[in-house]
Structure formats: C-alpha cells, structure tokens
C-alpha atoms as a PDB file:
ATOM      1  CA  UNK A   1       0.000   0.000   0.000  1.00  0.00           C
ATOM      2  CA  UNK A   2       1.045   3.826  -0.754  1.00  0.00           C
ATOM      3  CA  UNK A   3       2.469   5.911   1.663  1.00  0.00           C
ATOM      4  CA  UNK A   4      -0.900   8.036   0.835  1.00  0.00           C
ATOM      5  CA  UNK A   5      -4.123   7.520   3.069  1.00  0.00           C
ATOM      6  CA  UNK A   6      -5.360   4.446   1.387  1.00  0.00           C
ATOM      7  CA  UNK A   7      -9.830   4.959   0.392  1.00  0.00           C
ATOM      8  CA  UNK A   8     -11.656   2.348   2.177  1.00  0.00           C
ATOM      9  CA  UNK A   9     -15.142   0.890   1.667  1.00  0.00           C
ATOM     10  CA  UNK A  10     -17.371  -0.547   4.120  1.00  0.00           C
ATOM     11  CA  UNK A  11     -19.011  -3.901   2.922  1.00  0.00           C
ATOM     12  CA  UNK A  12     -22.072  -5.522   4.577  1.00  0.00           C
ATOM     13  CA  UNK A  13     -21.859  -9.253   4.376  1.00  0.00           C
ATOM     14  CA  UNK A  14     -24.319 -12.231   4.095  1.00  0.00           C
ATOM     15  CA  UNK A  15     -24.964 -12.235   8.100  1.00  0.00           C
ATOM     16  CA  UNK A  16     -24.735  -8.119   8.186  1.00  0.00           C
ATOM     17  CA  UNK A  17     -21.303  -8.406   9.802  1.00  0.00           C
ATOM     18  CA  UNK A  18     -19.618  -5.100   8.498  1.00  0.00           C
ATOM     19  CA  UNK A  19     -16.145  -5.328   6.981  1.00  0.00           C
ATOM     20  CA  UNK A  20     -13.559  -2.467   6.218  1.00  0.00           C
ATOM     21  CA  UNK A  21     -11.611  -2.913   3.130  1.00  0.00           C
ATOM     22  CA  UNK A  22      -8.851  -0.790   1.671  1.00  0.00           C
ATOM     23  CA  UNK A  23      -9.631  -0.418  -2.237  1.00  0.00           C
ATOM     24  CA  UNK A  24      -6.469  -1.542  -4.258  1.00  0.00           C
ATOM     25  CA  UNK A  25      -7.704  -1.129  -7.455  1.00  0.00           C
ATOM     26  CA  UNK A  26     -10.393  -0.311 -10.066  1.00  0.00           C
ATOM     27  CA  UNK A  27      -9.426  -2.135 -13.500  1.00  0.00           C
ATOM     28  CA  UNK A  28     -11.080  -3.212 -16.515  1.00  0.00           C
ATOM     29  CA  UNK A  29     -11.257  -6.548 -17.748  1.00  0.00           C
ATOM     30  CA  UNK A  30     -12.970  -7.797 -20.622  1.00  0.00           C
ATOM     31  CA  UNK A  31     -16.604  -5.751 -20.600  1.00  0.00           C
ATOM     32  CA  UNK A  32     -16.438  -4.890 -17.392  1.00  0.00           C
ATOM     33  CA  UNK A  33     -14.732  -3.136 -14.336  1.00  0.00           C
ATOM     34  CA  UNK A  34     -14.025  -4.772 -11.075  1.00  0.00           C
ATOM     35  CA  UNK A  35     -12.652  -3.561  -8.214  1.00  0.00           C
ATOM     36  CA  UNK A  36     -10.383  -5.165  -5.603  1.00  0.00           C
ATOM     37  CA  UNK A  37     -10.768  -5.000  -1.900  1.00  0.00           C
ATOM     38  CA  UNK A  38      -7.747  -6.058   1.066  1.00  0.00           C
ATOM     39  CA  UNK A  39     -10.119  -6.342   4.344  1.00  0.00           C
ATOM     40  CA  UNK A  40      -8.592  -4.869   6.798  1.00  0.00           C
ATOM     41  CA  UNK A  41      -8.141  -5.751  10.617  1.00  0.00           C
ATOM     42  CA  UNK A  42     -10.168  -4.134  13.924  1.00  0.00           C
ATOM     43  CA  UNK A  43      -7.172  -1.873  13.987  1.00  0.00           C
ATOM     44  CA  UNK A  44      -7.799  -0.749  10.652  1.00  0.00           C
ATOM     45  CA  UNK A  45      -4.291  -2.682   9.277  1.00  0.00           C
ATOM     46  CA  UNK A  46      -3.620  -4.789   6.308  1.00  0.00           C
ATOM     47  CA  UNK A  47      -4.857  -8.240   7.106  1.00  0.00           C
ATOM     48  CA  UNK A  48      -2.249 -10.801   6.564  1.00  0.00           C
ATOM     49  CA  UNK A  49      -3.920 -13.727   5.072  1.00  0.00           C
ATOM     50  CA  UNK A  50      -3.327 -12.401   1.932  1.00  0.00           C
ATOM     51  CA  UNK A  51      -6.759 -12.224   1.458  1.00  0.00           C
ATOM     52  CA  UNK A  52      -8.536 -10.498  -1.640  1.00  0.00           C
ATOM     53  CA  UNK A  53     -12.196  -9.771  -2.750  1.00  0.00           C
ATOM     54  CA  UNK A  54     -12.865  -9.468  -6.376  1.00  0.00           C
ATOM     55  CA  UNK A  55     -16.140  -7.791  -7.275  1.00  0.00           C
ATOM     56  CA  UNK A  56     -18.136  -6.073 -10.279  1.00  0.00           C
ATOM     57  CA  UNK A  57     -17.991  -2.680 -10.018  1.00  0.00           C
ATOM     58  CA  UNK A  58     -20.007   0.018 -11.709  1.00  0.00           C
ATOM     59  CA  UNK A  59     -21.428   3.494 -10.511  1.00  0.00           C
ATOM     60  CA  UNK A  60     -25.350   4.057 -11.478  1.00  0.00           C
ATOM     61  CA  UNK A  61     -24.478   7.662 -10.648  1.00  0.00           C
ATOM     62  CA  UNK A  62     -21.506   9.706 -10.432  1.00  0.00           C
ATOM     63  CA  UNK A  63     -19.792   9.330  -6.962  1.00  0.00           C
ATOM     64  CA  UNK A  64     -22.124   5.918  -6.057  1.00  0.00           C
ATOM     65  CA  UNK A  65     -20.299   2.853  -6.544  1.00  0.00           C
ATOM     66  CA  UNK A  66     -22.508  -0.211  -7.077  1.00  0.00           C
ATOM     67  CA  UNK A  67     -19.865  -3.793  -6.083  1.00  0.00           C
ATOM     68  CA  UNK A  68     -21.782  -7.053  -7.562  1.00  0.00           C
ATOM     69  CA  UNK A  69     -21.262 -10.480  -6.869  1.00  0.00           C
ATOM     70  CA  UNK A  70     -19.455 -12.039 -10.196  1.00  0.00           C
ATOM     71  CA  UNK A  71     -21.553 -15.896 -10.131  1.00  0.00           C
ATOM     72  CA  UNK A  72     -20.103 -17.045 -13.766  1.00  0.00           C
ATOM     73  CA  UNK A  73     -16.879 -18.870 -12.593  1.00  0.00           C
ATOM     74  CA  UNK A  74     -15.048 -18.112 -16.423  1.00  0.00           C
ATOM     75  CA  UNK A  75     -15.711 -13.928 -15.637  1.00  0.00           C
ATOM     76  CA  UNK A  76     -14.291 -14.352 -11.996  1.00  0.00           C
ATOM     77  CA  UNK A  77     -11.561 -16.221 -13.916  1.00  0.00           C
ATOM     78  CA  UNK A  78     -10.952 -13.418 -16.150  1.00  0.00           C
ATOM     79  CA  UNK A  79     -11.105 -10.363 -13.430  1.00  0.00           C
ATOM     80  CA  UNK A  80      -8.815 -12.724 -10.912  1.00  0.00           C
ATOM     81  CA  UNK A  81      -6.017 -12.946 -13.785  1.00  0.00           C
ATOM     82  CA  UNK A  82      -6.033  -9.592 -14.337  1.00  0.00           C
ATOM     83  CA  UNK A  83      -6.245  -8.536 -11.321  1.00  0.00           C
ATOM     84  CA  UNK A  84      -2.849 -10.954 -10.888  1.00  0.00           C
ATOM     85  CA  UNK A  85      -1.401  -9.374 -14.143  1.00  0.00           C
ATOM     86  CA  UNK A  86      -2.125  -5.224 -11.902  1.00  0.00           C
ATOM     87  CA  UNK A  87      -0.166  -6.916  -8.809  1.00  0.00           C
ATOM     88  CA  UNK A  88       2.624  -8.404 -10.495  1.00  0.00           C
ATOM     89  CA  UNK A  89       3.545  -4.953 -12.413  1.00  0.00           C
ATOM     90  CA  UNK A  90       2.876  -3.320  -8.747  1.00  0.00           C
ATOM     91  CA  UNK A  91       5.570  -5.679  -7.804  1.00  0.00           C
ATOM     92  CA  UNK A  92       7.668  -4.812 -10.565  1.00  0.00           C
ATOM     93  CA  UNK A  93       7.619  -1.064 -10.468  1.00  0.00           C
ATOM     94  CA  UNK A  94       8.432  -1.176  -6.566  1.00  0.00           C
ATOM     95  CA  UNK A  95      11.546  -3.487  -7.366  1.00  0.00           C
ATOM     96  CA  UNK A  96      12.516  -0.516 -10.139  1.00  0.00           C
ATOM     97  CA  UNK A  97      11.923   1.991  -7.490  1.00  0.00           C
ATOM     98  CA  UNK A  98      14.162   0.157  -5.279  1.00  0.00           C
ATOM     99  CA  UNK A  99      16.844  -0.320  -7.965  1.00  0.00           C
ATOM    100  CA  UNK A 100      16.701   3.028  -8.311  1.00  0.00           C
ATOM    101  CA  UNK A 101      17.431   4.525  -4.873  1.00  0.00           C
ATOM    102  CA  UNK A 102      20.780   2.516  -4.453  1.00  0.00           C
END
C-alpha cells in the first residue's frame, strides 16, 4: 500500500457483519470493471492472510459505486487474472523503485 491515506469501503456481508476494506484497485477486464478490496483488521491494518475480494464494479451515478457479486466462474476467472497481471507490475515497479534509490 502507498504511503498516501489508502480509500476504504465498508461492505455488509451475508450475516450483516460489516467489513472495512482498503480499495487496491479499479481495472477493466474484458466488458467490465471490477474492483479489488484487502479487508482490513479491527485496527484498521492490512490483514495478513493475503486475502482479496474481487467484485463487479459500476457506478449508477456519479460518486455511487454499485460492487456485484461475479456468479459465472469463467468472468471471476478473467477479473482474478487480471487482477494478478495489476499486482505483479505493482511488484515490478516497486523493485525498479528500489533499484533506483541505491
């Protein structure tokens, strides 16, 4: 995560549990745009399971984001490989970074 304040949503779960997730990223893939979601601890940390939700993500109006469930296993498929392909080059640019500062 950035040194900047990460944004964090609040998701309401099957049993209306509430969860606080930091938003890693809003990406397109195939038709659609998905975002993905690191939950977050009671203290408000990174969680360390490694842990990531995938979900469809659209805004019916400006500022309202609307996260959907993806059910077709080949989509989720799609959006979790991309989403793979964001955090690999994430990986990559911080080793650069790195690189750079010796």
């Amino acid at each position: 995560m950035s040194e900047q304040e990460a944004i964090t949503v609040t998701l309401t779960l099957d049993n209306d549990e509430e969860l606080e997730c930091a938003v890693l990223t809003i990406y397109e893939a195939g038709e659609h745009e998905y975002i993905a979601l690191l939950p977050l601890d009671k203290d408000g940390e990174e969680n360390q399971s490694g842990e990531v939700y995938i979900y469809r993500y659209s805004e019916s109006t400006p500022g309202e984001p609307d996260l959907e469930n993806i059910e077709d296993d080949d989509e989720y498929e799609l959006a979790a490989d991309k989403f793979d392909e964001w955090l690999d080059a994430q990986e990559y640019d911080e080793l650069e970074e790195s690189d750079t500062d010796k």
